[in-house]
C-alpha atoms as a PDB file:
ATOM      1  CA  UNK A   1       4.991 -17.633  -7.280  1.00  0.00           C
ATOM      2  CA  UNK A   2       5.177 -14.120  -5.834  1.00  0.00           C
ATOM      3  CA  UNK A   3       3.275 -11.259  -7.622  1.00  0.00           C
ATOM      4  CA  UNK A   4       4.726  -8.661  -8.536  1.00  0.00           C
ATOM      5  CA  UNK A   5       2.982  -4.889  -7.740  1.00  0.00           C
ATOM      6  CA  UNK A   6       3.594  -2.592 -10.965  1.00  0.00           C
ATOM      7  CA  UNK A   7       4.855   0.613 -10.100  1.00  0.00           C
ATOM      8  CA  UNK A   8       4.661   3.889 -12.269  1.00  0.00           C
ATOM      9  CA  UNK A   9       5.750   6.996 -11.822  1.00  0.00           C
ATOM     10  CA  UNK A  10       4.129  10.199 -13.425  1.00  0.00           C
ATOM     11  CA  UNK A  11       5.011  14.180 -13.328  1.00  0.00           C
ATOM     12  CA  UNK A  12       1.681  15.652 -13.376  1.00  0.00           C
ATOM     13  CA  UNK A  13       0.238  18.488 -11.434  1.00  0.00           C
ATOM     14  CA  UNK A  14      -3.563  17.675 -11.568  1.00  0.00           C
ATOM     15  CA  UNK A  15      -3.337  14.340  -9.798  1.00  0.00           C
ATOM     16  CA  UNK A  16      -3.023  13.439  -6.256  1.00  0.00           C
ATOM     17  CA  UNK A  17       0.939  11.696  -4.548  1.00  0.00           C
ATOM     18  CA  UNK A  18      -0.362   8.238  -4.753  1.00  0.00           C
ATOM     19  CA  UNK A  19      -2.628   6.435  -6.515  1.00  0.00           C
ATOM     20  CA  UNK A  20      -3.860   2.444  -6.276  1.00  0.00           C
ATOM     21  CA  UNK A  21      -5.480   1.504  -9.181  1.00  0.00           C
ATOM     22  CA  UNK A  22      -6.245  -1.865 -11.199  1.00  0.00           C
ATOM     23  CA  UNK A  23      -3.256  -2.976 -13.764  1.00  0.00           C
ATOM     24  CA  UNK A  24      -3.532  -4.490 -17.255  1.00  0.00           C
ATOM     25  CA  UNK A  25      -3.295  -7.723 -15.298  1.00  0.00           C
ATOM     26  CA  UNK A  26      -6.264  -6.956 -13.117  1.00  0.00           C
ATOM     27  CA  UNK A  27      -3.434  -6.769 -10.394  1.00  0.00           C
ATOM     28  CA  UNK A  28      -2.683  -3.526  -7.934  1.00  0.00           C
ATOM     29  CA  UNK A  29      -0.706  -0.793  -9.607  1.00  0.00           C
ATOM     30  CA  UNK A  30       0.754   1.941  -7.556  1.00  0.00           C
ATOM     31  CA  UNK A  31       1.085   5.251  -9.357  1.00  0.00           C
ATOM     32  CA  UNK A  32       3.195   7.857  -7.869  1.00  0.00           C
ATOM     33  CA  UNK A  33       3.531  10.969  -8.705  1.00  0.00           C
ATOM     34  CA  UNK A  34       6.750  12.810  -8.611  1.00  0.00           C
ATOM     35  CA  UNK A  35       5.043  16.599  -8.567  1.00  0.00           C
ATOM     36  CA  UNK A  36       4.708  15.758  -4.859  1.00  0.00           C
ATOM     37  CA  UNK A  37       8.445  14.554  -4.630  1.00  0.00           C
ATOM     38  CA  UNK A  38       8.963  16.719  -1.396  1.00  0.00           C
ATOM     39  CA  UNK A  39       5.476  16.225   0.124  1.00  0.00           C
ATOM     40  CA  UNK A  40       6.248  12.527  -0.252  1.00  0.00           C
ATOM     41  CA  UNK A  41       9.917  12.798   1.195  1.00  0.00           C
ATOM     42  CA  UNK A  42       8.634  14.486   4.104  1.00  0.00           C
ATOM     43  CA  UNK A  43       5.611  12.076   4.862  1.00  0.00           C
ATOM     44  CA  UNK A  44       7.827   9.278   3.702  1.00  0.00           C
ATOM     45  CA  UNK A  45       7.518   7.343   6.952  1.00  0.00           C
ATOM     46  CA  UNK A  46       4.308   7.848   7.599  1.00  0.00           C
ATOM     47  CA  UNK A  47       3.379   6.649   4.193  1.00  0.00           C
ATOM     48  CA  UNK A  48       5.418   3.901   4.813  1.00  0.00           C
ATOM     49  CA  UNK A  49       3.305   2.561   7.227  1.00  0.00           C
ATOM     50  CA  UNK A  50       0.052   2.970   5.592  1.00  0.00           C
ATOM     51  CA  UNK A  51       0.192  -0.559   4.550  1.00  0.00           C
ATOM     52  CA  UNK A  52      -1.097  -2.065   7.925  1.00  0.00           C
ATOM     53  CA  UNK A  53      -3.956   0.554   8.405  1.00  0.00           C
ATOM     54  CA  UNK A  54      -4.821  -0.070   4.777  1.00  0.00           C
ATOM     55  CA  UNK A  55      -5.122  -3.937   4.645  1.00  0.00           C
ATOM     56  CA  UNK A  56      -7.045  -3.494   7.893  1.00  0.00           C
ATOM     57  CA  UNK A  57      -9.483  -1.266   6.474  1.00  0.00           C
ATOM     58  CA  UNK A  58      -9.648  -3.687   3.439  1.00  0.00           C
ATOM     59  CA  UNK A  59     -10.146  -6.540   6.089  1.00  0.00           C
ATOM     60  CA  UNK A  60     -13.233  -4.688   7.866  1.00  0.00           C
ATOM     61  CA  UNK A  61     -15.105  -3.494   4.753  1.00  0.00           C
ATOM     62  CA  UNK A  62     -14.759  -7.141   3.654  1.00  0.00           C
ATOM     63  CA  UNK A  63     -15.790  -8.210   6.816  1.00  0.00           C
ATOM     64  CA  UNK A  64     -18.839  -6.147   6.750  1.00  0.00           C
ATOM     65  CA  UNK A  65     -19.582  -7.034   3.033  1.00  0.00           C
ATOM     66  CA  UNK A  66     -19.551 -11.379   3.726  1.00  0.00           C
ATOM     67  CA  UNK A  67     -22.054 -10.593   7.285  1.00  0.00           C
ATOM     68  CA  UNK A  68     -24.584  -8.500   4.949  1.00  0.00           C
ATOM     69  CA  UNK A  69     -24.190 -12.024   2.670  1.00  0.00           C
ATOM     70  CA  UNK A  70     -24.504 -13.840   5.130  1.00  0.00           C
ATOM     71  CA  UNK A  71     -27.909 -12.045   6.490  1.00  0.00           C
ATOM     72  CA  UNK A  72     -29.280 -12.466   2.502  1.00  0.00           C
ATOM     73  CA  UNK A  73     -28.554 -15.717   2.703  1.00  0.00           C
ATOM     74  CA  UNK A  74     -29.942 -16.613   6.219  1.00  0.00           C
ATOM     75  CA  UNK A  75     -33.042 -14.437   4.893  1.00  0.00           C
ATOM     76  CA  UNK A  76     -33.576 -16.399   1.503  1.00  0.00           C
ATOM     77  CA  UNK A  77     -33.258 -19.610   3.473  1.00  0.00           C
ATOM     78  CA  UNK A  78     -35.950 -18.122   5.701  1.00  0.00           C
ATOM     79  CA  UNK A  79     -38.352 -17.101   3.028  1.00  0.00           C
ATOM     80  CA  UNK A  80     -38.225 -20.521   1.513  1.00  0.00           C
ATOM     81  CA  UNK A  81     -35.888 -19.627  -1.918  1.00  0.00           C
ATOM     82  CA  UNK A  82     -33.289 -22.027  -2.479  1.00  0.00           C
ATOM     83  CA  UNK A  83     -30.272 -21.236  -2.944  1.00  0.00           C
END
């Protein structure tokens, strides 16, 4: 079964292009905002290939997060605590 990313689109000056945030269903949900219609047109490429950059910056501060786990853990171990 293939998820499905919900998409909304807004018209307000005060927020920023793009915006990822959590969805009802605890899934992504991309916002965009259509203020920055031209802005977006123009960068439309190069926002187009954010997605690699992105889910390799996701994959290093994940990476970094399970080593510091991994040092607790090798520490508790250590120190006698069970876990």
């Amino acid at each position: 079964m293939e998820r499905q990313i919900e998409f909304r689109l807004i018209d307000e000056a005060d927020m920023p292009p793009i915006v990822i945030t959590i969805g009802d269903d605890l899934e992504p949900k991309v916002i965009l905002n259509s203020h920055h219609k031209i802005w977006m047109g123009w960068k439309r490429k190069m926002i187009g290939g954010v997605a690699k950059s992105l889910y390799d910056k996701i994959d290093e501060l994940l990476d970094a997060y399970l080593s510091d786990q991994h040092a607790f853990h090798v520490m508790d171990t250590e120190y006698g605590e069970d876990v």
